[in-house]
N, C-alpha and C. Protein backbone atom coordinates (compact mmCIF):
# COMPACT_ATOMS: atom_id res chain seq x y z
N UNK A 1 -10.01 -21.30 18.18
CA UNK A 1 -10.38 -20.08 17.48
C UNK A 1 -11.57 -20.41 16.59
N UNK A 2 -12.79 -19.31 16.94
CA UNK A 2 -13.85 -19.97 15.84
C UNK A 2 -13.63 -18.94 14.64
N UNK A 3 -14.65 -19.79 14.02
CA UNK A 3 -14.36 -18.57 12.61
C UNK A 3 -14.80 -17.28 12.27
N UNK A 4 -15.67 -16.96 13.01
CA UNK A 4 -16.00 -15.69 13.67
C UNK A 4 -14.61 -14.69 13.72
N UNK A 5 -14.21 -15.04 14.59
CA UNK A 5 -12.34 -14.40 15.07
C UNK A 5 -11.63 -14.90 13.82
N UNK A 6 -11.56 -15.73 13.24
CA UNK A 6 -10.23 -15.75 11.55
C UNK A 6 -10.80 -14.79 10.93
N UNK A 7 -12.16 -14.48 10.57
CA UNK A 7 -13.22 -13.58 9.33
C UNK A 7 -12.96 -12.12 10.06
N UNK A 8 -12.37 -11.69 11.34
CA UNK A 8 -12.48 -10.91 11.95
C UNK A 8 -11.05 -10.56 11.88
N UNK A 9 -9.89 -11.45 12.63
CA UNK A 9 -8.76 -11.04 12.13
C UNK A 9 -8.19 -10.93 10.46
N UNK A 10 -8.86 -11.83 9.71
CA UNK A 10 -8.16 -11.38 8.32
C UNK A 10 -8.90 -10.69 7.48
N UNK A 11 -10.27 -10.05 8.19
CA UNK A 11 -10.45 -8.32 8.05
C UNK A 11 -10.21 -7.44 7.93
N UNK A 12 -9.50 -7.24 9.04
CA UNK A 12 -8.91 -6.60 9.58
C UNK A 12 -7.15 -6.09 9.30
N UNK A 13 -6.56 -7.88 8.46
CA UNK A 13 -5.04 -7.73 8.06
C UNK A 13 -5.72 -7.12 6.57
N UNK A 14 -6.48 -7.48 6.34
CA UNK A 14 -6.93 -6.88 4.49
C UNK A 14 -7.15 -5.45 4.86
N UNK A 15 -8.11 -5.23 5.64
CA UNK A 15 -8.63 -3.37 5.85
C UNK A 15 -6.94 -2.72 6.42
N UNK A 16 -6.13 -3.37 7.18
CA UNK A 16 -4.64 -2.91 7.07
C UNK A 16 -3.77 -2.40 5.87
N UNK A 17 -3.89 -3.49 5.30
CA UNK A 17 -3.10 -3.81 3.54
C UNK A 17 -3.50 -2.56 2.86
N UNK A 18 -5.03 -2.83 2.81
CA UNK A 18 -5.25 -2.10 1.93
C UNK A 18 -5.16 -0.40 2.25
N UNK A 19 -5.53 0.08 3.47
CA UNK A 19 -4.88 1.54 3.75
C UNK A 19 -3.58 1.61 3.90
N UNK A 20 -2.39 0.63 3.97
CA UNK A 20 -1.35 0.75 3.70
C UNK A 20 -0.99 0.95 2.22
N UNK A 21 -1.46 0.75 1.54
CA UNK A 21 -1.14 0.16 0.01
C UNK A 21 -1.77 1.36 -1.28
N UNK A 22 -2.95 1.88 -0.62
CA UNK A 22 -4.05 2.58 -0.97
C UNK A 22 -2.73 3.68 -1.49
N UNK A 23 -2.41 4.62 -0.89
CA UNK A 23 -1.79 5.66 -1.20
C UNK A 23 -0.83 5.59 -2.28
N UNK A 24 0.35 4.69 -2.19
CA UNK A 24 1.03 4.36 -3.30
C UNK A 24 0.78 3.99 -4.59
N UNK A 25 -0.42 3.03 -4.57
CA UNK A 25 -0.98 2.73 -5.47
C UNK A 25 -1.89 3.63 -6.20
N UNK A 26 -2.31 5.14 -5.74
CA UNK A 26 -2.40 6.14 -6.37
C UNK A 26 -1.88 6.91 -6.89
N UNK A 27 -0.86 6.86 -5.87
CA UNK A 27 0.43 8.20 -6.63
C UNK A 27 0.91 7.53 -7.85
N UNK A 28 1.49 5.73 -7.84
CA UNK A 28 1.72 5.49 -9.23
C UNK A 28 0.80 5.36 -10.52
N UNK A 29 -0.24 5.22 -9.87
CA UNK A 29 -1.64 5.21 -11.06
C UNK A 29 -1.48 6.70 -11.75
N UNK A 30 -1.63 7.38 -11.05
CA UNK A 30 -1.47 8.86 -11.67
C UNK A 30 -0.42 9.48 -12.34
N UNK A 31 0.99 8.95 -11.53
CA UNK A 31 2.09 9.17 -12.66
C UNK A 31 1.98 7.74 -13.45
N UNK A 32 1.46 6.81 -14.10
CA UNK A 32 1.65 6.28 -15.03
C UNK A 32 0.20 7.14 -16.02
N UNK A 33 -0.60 7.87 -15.76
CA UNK A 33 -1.20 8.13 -16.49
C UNK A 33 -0.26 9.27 -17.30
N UNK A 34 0.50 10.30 -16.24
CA UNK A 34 1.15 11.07 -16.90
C UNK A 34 2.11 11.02 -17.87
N UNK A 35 2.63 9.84 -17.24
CA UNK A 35 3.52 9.30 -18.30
C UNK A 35 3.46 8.87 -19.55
N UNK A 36 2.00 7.77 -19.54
CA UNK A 36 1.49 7.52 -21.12
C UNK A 36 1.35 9.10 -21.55
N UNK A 37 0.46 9.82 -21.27
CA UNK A 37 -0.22 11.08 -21.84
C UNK A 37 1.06 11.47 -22.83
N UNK A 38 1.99 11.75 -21.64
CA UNK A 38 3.29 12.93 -22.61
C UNK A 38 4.25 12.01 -23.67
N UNK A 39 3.66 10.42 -23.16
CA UNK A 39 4.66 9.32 -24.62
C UNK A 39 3.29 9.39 -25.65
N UNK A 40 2.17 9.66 -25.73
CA UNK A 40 1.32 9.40 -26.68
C UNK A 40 1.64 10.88 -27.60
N UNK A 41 2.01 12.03 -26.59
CA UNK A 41 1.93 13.13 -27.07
C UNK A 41 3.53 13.19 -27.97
N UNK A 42 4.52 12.95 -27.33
CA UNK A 42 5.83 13.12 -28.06
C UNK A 42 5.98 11.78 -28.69
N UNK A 43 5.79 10.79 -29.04
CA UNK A 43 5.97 9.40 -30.20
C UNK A 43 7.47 8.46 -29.20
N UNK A 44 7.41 9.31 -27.83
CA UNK A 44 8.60 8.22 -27.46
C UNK A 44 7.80 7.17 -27.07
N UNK A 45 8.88 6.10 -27.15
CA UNK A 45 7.85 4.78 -26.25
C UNK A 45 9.03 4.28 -25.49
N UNK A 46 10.48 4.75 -25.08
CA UNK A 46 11.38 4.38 -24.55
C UNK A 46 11.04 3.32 -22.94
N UNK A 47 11.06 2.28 -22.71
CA UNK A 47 10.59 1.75 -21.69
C UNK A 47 11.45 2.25 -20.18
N UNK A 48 12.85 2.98 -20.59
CA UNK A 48 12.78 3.41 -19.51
C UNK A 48 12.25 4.57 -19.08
N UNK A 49 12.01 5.34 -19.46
CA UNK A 49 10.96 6.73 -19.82
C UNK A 49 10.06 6.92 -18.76
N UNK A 50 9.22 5.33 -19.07
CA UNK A 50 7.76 4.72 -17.92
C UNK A 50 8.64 4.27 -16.48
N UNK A 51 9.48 3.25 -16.85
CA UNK A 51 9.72 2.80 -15.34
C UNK A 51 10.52 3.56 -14.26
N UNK A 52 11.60 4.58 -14.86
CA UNK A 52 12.03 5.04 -13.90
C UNK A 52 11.05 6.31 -13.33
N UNK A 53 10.09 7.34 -13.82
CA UNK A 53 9.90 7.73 -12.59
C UNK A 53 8.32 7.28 -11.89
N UNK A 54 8.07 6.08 -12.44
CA UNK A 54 7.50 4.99 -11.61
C UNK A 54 8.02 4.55 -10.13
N UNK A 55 9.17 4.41 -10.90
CA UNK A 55 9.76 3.91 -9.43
C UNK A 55 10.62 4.99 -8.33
N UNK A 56 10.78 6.19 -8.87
CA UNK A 56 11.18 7.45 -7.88
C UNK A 56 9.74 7.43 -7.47
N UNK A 57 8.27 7.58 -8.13
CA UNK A 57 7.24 7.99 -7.47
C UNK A 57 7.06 6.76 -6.38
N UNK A 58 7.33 5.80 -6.70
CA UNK A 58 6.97 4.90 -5.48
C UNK A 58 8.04 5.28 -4.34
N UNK A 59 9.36 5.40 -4.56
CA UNK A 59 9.92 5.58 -3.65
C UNK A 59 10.16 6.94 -2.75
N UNK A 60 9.48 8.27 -3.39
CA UNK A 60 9.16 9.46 -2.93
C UNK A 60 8.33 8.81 -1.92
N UNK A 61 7.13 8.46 -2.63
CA UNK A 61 5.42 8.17 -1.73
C UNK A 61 5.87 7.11 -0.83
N UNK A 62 6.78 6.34 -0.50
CA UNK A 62 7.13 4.96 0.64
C UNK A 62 8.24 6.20 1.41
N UNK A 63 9.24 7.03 1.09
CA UNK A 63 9.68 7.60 2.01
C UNK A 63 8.96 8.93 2.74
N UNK A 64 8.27 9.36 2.33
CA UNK A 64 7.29 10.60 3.23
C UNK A 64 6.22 9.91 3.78
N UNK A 65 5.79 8.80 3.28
CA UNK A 65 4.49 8.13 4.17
C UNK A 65 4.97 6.80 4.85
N UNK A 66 6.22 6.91 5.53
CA UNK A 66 7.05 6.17 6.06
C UNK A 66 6.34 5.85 7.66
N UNK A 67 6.44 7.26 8.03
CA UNK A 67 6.03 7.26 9.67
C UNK A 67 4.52 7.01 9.36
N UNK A 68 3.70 7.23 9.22
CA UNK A 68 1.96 6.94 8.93
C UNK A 68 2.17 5.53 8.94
N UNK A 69 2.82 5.21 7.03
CA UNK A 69 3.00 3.39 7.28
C UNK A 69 2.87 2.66 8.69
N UNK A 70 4.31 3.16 8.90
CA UNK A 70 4.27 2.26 9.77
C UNK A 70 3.54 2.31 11.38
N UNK A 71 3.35 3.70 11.72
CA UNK A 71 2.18 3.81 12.42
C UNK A 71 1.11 2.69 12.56
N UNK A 72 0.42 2.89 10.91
CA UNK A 72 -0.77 1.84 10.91
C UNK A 72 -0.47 0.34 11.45
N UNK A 73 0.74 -0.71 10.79
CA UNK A 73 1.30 -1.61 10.62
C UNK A 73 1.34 -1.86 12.45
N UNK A 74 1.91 -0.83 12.87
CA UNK A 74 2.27 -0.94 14.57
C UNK A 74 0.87 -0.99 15.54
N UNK A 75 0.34 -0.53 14.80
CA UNK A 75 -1.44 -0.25 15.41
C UNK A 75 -2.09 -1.33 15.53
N UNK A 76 -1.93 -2.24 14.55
CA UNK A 76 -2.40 -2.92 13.83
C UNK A 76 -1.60 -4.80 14.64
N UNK A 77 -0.61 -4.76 14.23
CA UNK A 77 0.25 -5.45 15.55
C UNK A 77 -0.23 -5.44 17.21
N UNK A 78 -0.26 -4.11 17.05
CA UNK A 78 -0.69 -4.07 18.93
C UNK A 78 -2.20 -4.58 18.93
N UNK A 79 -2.88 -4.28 18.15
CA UNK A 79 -4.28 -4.65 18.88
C UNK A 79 -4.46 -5.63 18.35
N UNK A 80 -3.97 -6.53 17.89
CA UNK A 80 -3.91 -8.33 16.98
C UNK A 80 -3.39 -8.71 18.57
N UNK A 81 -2.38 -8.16 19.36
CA UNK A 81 -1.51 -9.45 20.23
C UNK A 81 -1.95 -8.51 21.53
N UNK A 82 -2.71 -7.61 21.57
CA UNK A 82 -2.84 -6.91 22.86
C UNK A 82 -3.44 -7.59 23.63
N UNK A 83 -4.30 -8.27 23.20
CA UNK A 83 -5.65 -9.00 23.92
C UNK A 83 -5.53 -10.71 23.25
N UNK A 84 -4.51 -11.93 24.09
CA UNK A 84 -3.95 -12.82 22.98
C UNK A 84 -5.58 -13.98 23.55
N UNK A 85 -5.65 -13.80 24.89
CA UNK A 85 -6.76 -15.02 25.13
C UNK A 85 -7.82 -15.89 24.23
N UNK A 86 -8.70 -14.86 23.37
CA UNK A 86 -10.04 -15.26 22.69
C UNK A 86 -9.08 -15.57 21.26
N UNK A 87 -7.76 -15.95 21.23
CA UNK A 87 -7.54 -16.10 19.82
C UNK A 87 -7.19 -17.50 20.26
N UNK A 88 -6.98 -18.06 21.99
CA UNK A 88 -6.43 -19.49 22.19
C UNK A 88 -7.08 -20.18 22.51
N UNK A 89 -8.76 -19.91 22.50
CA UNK A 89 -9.61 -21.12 23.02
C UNK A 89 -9.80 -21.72 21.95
């Protein structure tokens, strides 16, 4: 394998990652903004306040973008092992 094909496959696993990752990592950016906003506005600072619906928003946004996910992930699999030759010279 030259390095041409590694710079090409782990391109390619990063340009994966990152449209996998991209979406979630917005939806929680945005509810943690909401979240500071309305603790700056009411004087709570309760830490569970922030984390739990941090973590419903992650787990809303991982269960409706479930089938896409893994779409990509499967896409992404198939055309890494579809064609295995030029990865064994």
């Amino acid at each position: 394998m030259n390095p041409e094909q590694v710079v090409t496959l782990g391109r390619n696993a990063m340009e994966t990652a990152l449209w996998v990752a991209a979406p979630v990592l917005l939806v929680v950016t945005a509810v943690s903004v909401l979240i500071s906003i309305v603790q700056v506005l009411t004087s709570i600072q309760d830490p569970a306040i922030s984390a739990v619906p941090r973590l419903a928003a992650v787990a809303a946004t991982v269960f409706f973008l479930m089938h896409w996910i893994l779409r990509r992930l499967v896409g992404f699999t198939i055309h890494s092992f579809s064609d295995f030759r030029p990865w064994v010279r």
